[in-house]
C-alpha atoms as a PDB file:
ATOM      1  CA  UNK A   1      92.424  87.898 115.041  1.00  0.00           C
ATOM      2  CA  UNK A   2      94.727  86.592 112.369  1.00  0.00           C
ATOM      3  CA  UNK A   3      91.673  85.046 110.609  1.00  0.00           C
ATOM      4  CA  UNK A   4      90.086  88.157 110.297  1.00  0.00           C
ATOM      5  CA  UNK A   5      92.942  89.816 109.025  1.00  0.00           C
ATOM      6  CA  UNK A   6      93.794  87.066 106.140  1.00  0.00           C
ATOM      7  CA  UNK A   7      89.926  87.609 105.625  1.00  0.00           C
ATOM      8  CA  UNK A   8      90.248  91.219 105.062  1.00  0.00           C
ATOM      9  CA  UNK A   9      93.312  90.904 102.712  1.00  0.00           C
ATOM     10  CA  UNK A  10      91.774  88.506 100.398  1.00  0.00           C
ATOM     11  CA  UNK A  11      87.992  90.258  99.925  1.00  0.00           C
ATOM     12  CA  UNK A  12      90.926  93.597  99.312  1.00  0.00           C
ATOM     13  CA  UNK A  13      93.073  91.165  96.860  1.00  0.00           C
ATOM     14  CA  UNK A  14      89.312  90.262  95.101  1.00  0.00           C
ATOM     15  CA  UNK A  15      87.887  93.498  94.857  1.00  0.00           C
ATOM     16  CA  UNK A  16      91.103  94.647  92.957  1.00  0.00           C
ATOM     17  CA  UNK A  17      92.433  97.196  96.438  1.00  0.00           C
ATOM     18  CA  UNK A  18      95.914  94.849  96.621  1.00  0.00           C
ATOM     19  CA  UNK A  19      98.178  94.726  94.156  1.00  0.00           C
ATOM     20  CA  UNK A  20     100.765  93.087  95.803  1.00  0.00           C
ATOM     21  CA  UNK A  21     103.502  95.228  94.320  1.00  0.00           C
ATOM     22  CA  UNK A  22     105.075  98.060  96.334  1.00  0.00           C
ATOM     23  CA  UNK A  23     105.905 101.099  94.673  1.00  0.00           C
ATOM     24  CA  UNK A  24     109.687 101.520  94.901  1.00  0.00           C
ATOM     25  CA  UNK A  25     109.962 105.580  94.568  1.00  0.00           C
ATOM     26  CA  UNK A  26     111.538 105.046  90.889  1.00  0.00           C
ATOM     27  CA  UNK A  27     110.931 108.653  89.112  1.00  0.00           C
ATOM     28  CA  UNK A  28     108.973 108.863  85.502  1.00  0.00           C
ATOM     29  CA  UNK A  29     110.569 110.567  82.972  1.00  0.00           C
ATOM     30  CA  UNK A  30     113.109 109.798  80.420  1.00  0.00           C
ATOM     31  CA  UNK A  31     115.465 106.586  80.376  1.00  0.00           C
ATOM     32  CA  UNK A  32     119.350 106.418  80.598  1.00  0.00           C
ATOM     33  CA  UNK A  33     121.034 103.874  80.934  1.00  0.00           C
ATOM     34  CA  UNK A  34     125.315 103.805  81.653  1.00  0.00           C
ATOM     35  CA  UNK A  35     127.438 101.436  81.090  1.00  0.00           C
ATOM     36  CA  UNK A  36     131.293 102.072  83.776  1.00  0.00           C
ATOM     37  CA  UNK A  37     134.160  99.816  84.847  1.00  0.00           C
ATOM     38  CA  UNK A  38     133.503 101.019  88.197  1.00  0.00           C
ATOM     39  CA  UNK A  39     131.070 103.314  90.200  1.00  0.00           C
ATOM     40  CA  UNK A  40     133.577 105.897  91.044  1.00  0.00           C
ATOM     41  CA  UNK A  41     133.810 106.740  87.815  1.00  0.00           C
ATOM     42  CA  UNK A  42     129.624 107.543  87.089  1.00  0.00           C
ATOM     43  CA  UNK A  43     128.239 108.947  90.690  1.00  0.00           C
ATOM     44  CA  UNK A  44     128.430 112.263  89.573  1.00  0.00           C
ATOM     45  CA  UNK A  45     126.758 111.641  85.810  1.00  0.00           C
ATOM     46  CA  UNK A  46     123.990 109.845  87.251  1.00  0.00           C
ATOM     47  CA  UNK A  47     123.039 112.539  90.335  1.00  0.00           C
ATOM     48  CA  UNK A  48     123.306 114.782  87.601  1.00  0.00           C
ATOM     49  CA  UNK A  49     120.636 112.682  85.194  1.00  0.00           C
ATOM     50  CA  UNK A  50     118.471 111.906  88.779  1.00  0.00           C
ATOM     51  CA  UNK A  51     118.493 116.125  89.693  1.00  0.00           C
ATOM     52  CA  UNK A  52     116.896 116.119  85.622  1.00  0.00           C
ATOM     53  CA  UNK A  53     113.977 113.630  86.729  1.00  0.00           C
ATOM     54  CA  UNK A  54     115.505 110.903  84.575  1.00  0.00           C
ATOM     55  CA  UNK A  55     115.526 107.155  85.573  1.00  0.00           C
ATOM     56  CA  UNK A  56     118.688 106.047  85.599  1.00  0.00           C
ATOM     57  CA  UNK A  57     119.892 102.169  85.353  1.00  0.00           C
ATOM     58  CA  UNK A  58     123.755 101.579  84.951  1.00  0.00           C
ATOM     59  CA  UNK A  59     125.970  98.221  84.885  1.00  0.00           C
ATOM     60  CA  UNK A  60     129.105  98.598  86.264  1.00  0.00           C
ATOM     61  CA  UNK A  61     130.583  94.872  87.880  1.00  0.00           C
ATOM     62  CA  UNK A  62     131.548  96.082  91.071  1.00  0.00           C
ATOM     63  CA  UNK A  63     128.498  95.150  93.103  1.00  0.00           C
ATOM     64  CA  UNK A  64     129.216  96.006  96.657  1.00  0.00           C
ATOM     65  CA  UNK A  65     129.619  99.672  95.385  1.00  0.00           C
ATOM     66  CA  UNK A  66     127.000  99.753  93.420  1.00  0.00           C
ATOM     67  CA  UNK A  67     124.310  98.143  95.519  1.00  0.00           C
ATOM     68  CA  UNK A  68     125.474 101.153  98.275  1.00  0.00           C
ATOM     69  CA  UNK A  69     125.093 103.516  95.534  1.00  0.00           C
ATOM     70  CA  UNK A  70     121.584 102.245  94.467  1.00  0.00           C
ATOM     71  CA  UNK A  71     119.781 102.318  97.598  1.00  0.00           C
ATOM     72  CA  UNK A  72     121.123 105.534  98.399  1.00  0.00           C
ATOM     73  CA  UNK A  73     120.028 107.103  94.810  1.00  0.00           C
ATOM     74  CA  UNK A  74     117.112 104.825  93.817  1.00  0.00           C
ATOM     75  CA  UNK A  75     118.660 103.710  90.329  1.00  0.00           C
ATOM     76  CA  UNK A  76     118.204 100.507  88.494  1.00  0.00           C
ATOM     77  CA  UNK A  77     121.832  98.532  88.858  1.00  0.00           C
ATOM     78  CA  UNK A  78     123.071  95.108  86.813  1.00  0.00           C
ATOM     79  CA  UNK A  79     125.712  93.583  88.404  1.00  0.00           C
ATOM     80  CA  UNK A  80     127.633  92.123  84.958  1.00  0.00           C
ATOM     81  CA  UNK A  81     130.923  93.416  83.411  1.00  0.00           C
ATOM     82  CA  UNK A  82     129.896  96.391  80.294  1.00  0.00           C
ATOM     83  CA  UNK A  83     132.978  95.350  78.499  1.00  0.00           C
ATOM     84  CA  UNK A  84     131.225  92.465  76.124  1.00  0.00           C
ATOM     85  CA  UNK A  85     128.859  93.913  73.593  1.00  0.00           C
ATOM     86  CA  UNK A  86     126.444  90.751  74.211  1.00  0.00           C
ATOM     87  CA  UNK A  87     125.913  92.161  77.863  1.00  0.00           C
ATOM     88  CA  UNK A  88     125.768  95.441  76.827  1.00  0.00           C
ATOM     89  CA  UNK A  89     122.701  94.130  74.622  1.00  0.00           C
ATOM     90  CA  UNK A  90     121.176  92.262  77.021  1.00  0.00           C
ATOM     91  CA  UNK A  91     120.856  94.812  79.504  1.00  0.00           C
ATOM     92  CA  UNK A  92     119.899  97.241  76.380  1.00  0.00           C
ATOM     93  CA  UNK A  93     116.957  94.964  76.297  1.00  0.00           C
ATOM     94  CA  UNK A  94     115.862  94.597  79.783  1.00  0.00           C
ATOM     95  CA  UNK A  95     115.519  98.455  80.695  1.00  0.00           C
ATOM     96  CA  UNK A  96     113.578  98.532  77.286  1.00  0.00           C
ATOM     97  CA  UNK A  97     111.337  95.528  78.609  1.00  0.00           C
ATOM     98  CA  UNK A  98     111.361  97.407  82.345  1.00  0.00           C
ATOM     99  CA  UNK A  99     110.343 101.271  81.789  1.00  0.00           C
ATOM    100  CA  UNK A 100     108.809 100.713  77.913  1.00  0.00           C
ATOM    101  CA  UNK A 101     111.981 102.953  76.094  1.00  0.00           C
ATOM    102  CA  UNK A 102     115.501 104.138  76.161  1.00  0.00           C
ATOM    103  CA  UNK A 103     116.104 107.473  75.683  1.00  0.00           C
ATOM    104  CA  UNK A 104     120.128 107.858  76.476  1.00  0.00           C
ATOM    105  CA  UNK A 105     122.794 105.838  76.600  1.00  0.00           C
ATOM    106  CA  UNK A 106     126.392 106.222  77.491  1.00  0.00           C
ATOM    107  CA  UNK A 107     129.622 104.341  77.726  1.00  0.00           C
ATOM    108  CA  UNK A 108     131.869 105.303  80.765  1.00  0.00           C
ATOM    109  CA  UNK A 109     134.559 103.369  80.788  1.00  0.00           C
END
């Protein structure tokens, strides 16, 4: 049984069926990215960018928060303190990299 399985998942992998990637519900549409001390302080702005089909990443260093917030909201999170311009640039870089442009970005703090 599991032969035939393993079997089947291989000619799908081959013939180009299996990607091996899930699709993680992340919207298309323009990119904004927001830089906070703390969640608390940028719920609201990015429900507000989500309800306007926007894909939202933010980097805020409180990551027990955040990670909550995330799942709940599918958003992109970095867990690294906004305050130091090289971060800031870094993460700049990464969304660019991730979802191909940056449309928005603000500083919460």
């Amino acid at each position: 049984m599991a032969d035939n399985y393993l079997e089947k998942q291989m000619e799908d992998y081959r013939a180009g069926r299996f990607s091996g990637r899930r699709n993680i519900g992340l919207p298309s549409g323009e990119v904004a990215l927001l830089f906070a001390a703390e969640v608390g302080g940028i719920s609201d702005r990015i429900l507000q960018l989500r309800h306007q089909n926007f894909r939202v990443a933010f980097c805020c260093p409180k990551s027990v928060e955040a990670t909550r917030f995330v799942q709940a909201n599918s958003c992109r999170y970095y867990p690294f303190d906004p305050s130091s311009e090289d971060v800031r640039s870094k993460v700049r870089e990464d969304v660019m990299h991730s979802w191909g442009s940056l449309d928005m970005q603000e500083a919460l703090f």
